[in-house]
C-alpha atoms as a PDB file:
ATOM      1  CA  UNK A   1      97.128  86.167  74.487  1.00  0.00           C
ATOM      2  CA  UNK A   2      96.961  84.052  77.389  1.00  0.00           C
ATOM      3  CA  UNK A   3      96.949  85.659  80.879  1.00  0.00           C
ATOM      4  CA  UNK A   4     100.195  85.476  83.177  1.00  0.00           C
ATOM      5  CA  UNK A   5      98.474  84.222  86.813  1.00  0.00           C
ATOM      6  CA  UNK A   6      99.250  86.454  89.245  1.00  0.00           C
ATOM      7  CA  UNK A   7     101.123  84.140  90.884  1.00  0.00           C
ATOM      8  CA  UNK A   8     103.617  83.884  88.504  1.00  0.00           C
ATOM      9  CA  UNK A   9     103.311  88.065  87.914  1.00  0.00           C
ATOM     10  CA  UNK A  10     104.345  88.203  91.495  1.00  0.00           C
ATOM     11  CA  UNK A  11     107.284  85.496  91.238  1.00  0.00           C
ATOM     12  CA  UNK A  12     108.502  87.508  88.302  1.00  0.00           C
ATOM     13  CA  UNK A  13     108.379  91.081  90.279  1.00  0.00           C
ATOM     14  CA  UNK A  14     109.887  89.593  93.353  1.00  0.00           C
ATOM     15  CA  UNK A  15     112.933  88.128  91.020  1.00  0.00           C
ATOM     16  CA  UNK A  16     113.599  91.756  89.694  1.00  0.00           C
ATOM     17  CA  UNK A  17     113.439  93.492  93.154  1.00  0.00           C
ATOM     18  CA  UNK A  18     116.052  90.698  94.427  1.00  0.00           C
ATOM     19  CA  UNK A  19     118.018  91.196  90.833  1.00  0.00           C
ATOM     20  CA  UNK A  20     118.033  95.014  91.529  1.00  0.00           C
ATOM     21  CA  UNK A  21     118.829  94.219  95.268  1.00  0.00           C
ATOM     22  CA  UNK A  22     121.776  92.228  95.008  1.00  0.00           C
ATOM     23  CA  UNK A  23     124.572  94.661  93.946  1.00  0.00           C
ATOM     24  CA  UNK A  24     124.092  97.484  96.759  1.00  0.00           C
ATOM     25  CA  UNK A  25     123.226  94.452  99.162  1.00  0.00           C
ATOM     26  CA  UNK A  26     125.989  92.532  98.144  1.00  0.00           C
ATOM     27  CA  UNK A  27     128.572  95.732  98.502  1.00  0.00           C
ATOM     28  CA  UNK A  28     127.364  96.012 102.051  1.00  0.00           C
ATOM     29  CA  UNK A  29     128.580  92.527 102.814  1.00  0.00           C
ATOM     30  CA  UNK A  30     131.613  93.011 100.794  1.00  0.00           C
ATOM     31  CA  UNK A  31     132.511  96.194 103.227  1.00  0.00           C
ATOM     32  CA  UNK A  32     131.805  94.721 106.455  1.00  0.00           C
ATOM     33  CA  UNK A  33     134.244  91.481 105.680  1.00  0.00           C
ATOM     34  CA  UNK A  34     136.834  94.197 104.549  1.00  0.00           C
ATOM     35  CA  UNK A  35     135.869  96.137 107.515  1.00  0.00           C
ATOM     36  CA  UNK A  36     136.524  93.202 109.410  1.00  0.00           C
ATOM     37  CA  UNK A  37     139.775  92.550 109.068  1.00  0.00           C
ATOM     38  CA  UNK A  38     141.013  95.618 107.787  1.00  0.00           C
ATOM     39  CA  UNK A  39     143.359  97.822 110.506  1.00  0.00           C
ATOM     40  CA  UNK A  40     144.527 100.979 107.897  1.00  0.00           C
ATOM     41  CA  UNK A  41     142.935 103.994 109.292  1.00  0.00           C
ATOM     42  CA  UNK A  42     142.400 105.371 105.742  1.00  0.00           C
ATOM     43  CA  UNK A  43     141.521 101.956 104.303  1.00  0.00           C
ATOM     44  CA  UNK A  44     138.325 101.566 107.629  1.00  0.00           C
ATOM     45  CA  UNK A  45     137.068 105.072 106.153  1.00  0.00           C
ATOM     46  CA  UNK A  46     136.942 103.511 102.843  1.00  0.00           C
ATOM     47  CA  UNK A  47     135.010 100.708 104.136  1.00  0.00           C
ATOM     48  CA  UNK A  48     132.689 103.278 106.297  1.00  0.00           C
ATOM     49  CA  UNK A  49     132.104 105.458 102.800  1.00  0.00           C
ATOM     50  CA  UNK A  50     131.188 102.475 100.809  1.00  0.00           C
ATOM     51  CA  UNK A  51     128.965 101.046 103.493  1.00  0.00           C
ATOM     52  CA  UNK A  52     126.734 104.650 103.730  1.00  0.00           C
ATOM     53  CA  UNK A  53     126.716 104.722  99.881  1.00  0.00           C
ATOM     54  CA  UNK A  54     125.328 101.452  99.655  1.00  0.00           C
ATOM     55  CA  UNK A  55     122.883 101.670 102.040  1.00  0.00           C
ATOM     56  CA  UNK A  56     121.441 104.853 101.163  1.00  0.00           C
ATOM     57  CA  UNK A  57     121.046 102.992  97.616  1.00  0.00           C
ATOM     58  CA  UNK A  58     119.316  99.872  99.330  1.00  0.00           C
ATOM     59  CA  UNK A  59     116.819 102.117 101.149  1.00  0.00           C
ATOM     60  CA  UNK A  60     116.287 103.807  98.062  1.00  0.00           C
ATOM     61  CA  UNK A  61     115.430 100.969  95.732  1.00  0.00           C
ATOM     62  CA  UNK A  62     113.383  99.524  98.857  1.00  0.00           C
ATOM     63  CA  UNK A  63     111.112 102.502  99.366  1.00  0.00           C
ATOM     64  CA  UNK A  64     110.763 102.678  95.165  1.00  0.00           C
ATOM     65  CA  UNK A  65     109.635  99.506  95.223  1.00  0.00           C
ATOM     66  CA  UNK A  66     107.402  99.400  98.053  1.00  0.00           C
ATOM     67  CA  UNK A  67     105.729 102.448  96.697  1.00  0.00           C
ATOM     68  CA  UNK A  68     106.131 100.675  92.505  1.00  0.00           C
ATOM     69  CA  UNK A  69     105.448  97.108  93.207  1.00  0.00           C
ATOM     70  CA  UNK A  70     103.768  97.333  96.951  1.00  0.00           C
ATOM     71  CA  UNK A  71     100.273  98.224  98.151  1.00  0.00           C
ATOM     72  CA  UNK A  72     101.432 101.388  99.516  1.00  0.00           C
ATOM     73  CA  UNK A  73     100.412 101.185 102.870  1.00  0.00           C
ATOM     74  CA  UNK A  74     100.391 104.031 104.715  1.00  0.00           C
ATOM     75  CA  UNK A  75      98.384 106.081 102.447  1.00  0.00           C
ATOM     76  CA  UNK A  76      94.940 106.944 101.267  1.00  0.00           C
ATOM     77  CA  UNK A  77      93.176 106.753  97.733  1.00  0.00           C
ATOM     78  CA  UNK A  78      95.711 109.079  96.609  1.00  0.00           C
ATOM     79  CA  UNK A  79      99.831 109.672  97.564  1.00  0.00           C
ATOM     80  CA  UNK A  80     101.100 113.702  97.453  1.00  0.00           C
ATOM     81  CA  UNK A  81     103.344 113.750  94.477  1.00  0.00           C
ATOM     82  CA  UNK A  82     106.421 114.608  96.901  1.00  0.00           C
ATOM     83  CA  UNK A  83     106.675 111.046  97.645  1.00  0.00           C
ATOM     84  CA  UNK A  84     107.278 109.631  94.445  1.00  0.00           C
ATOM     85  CA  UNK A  85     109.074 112.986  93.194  1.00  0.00           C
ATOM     86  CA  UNK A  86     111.177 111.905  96.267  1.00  0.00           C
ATOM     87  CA  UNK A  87     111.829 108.712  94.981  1.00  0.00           C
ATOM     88  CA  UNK A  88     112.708 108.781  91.462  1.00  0.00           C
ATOM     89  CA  UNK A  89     115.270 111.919  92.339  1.00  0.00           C
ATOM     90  CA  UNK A  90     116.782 109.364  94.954  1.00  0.00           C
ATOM     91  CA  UNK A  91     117.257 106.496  92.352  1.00  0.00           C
ATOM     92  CA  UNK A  92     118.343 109.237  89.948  1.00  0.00           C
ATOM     93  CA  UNK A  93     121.206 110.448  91.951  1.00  0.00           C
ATOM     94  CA  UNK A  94     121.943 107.201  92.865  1.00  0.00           C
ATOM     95  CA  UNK A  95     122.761 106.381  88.725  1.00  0.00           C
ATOM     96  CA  UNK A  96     124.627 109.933  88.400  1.00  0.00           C
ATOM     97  CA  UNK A  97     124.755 112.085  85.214  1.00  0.00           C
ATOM     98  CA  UNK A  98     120.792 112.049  85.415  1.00  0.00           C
ATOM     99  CA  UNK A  99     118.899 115.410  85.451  1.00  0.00           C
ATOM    100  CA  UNK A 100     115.308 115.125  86.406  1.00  0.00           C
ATOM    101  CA  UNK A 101     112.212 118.043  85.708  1.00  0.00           C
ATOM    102  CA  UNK A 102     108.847 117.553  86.928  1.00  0.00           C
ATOM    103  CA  UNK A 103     105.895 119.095  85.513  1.00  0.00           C
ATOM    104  CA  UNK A 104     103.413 117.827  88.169  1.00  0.00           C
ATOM    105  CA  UNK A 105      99.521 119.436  87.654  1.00  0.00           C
ATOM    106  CA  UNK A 106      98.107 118.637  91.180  1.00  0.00           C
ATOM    107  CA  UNK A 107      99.064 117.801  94.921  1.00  0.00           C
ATOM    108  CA  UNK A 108      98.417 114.433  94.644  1.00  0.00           C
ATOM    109  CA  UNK A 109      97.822 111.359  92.501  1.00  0.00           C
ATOM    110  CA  UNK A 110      95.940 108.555  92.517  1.00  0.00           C
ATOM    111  CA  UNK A 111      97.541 105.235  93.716  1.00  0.00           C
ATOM    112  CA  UNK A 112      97.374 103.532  90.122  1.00  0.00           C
ATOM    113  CA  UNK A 113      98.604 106.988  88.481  1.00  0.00           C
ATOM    114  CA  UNK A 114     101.972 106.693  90.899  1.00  0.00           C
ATOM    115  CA  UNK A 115     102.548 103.313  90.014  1.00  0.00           C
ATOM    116  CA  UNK A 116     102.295 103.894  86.428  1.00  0.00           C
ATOM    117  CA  UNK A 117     104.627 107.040  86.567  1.00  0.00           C
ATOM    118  CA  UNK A 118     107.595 105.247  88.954  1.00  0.00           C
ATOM    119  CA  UNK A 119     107.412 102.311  86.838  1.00  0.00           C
ATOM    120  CA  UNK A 120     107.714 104.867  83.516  1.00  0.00           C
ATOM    121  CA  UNK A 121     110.519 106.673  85.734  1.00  0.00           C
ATOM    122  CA  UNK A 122     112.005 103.351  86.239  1.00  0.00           C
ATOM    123  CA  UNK A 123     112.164 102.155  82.716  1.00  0.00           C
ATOM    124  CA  UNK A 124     113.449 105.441  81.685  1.00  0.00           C
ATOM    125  CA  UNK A 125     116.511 105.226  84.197  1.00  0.00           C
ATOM    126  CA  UNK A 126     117.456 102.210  82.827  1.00  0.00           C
ATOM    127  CA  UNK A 127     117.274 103.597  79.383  1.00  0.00           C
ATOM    128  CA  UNK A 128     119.493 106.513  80.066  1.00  0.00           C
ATOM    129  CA  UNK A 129     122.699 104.377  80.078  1.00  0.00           C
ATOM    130  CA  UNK A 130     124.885 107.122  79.427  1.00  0.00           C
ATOM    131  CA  UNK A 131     123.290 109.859  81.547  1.00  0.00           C
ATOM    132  CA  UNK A 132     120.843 112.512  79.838  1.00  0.00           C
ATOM    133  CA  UNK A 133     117.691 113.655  81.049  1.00  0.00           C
ATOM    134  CA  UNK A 134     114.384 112.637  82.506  1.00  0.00           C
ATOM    135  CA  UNK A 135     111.253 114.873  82.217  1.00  0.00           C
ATOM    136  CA  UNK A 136     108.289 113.473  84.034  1.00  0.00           C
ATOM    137  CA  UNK A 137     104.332 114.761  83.713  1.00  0.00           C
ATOM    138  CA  UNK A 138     101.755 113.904  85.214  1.00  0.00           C
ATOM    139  CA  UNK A 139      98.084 116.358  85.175  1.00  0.00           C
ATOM    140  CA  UNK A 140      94.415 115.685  85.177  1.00  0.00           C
ATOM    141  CA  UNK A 141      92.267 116.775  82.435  1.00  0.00           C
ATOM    142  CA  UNK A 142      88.432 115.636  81.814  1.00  0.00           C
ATOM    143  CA  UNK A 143      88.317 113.102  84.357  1.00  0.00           C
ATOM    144  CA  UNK A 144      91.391 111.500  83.307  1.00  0.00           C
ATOM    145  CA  UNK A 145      95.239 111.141  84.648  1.00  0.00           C
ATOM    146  CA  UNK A 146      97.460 112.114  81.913  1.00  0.00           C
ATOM    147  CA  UNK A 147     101.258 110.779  82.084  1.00  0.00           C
ATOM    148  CA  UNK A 148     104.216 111.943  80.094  1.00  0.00           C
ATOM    149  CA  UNK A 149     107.795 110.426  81.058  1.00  0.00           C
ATOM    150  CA  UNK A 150     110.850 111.432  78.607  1.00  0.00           C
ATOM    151  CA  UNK A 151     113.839 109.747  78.676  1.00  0.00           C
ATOM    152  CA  UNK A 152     116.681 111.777  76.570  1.00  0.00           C
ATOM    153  CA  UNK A 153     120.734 111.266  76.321  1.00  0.00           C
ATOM    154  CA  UNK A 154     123.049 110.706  73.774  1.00  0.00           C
ATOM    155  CA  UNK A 155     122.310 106.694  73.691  1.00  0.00           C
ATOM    156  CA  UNK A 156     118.859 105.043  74.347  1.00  0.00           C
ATOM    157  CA  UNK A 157     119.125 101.623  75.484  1.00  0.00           C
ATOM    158  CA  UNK A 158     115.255 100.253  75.319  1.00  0.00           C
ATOM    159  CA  UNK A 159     114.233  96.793  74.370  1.00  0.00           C
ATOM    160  CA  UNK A 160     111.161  96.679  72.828  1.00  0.00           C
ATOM    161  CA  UNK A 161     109.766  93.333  73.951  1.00  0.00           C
ATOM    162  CA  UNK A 162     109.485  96.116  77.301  1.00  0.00           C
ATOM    163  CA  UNK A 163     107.111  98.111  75.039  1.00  0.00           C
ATOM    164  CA  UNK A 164     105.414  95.451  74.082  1.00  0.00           C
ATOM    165  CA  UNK A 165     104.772  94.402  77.250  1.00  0.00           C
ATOM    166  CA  UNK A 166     102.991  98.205  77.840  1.00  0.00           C
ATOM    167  CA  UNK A 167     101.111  97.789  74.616  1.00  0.00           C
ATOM    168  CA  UNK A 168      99.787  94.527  76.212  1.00  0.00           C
ATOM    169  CA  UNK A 169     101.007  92.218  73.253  1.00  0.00           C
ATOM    170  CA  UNK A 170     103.589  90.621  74.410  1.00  0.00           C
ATOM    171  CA  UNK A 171     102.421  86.503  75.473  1.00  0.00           C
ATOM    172  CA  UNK A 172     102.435  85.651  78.702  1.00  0.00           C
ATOM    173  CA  UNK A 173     105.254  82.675  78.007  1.00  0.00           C
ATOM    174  CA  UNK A 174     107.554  85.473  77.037  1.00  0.00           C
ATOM    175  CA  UNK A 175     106.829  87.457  80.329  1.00  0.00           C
ATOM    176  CA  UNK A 176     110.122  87.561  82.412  1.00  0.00           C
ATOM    177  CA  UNK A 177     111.465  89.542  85.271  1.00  0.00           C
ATOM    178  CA  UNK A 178     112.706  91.971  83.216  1.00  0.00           C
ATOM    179  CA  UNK A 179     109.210  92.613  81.688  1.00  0.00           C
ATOM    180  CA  UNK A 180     106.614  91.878  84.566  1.00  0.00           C
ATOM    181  CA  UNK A 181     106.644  95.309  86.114  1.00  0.00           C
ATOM    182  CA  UNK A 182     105.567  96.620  82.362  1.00  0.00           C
ATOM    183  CA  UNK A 183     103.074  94.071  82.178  1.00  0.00           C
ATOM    184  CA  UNK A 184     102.077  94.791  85.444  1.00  0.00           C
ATOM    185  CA  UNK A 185     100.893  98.741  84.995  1.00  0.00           C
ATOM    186  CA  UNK A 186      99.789  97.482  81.897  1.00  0.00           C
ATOM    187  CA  UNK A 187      97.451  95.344  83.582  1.00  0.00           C
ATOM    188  CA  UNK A 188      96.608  98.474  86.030  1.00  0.00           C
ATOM    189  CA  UNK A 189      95.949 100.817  83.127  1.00  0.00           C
ATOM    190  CA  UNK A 190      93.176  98.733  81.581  1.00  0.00           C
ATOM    191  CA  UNK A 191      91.189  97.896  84.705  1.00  0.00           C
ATOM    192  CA  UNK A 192      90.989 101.970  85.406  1.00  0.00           C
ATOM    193  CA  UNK A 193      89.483 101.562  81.740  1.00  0.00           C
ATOM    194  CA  UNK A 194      92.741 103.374  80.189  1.00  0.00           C
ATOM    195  CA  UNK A 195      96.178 102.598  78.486  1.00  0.00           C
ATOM    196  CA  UNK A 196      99.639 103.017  77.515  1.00  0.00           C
ATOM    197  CA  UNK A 197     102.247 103.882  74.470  1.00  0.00           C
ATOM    198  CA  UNK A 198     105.402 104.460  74.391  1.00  0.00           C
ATOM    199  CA  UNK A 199     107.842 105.900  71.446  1.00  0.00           C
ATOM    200  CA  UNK A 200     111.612 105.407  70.601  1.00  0.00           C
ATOM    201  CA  UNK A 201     113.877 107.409  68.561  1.00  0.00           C
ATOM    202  CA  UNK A 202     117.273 108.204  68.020  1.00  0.00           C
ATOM    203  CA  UNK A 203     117.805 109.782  71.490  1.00  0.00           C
ATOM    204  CA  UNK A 204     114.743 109.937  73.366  1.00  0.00           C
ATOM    205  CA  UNK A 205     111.918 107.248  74.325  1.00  0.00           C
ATOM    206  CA  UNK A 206     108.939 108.563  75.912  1.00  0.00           C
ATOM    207  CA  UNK A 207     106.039 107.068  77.674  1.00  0.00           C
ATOM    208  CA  UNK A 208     102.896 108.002  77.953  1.00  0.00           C
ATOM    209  CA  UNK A 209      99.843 106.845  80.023  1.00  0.00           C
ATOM    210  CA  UNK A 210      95.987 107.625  80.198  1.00  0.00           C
ATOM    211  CA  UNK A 211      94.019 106.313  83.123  1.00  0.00           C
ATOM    212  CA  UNK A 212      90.600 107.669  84.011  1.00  0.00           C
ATOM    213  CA  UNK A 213      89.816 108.265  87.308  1.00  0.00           C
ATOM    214  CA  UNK A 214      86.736 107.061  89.243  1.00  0.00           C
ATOM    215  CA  UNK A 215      84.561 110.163  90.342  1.00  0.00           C
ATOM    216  CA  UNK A 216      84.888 110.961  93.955  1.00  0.00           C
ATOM    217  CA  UNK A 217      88.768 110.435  93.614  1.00  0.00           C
ATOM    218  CA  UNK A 218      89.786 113.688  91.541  1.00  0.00           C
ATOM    219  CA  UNK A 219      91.601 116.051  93.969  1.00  0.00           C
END
């Protein structure tokens, strides 16, 4: 398989962060014309409600994806697991009918390991079309970063050309915007020497990541 240049890898991620921008973005604008011109007193609070909701959902997406896509500035060799905890609960509220369990081994993860598991977290979001629930995992063991995300409801909405993208066999003239960030943690997962796999059924698809960790890093 040819290799996507990271050019294009980053063209692709920046078109799904501005695709996943544009609704709560574009509600904003939507309020403040209505806000605008609108004199109702019960109609402004409207306006007021839907301009808070949407802007708690733009932060939201914006500090996923710094944390998903970005270098993570800010923080060491490792991130405490309350930040991305932090994050996928936010964009989990934000879909609704989404309960989330953690089974976190440590205090803190490596910066490959949390953008493996928000990237798992965000595939599994989009999967759970119909609510359900998301069970996320994350321990080390032997040197290694173990991931487990679950995504279960009564309908599973997964594409596989996504998985194939994690399994690394998907060519890099079928990459898209919708694929890159799988591609992208694929890419991660091999240079830290490990890999990925995921599994669909009926109703659940889970995900699961290895990715040894350099020694001096474990904590």
């Amino acid at each position: 398989m040819n290799e996507v240049s990271s050019t294009d890898l980053a063209a692709m991620l920046c078109s799904r962060l501005c695709h996943d921008m544009l609704s709560p973005v574009g509600a904003m604008s939507n309020g403040l014309e209505l806000l605008a011109s609108e004199t109702d007193p019960e109609m402004r609070r409207n306006c007021m409600e839907l301009l808070e909701q949407s802007a708690t959902i733009s932060t939201n997406k914006l500090k996923f994806f710094r944390l998903a896509f970005g270098a993570a500035g800010g923080f060491g060799e490792r991130v405490p697991v309350e930040e991305p905890k932090a994050l996928v609960e936010a964009l989990a509220r934000d879909k609704g009918r989404i309960e989330v369990e953690w089974a976190l081994g440590g205090a803190n993860l490596s910066k490959p390991a949390v953008k493996v598991l928000l990237n798992f977290a965000q595939i599994a979001l989009d999967a759970l079309v119909r609510g359900g629930r998301l069970d996320i995992g994350a321990e080390l063991r032997e040197g290694a970063c173990e991931i487990v995300v679950r995504a279960g409801g009564d309908r599973i909405a997964f594409d596989e050309v996504i998985g194939r993208a994690l399994e690394g066999s998907l060519p890099a003239e079928e990459l898209s915007s919708r694929t890159a960030a799988a591609h992208m943690i694929q890419l991660l997962a091999r240079e830290c020497g490990g890999g990925l796999q995921y599994a669909l059924g009926e109703d659940a698809l889970v995900l699961g990541a290895v990715l040894p960790e350099p020694e001096g890093l474990i904590g």
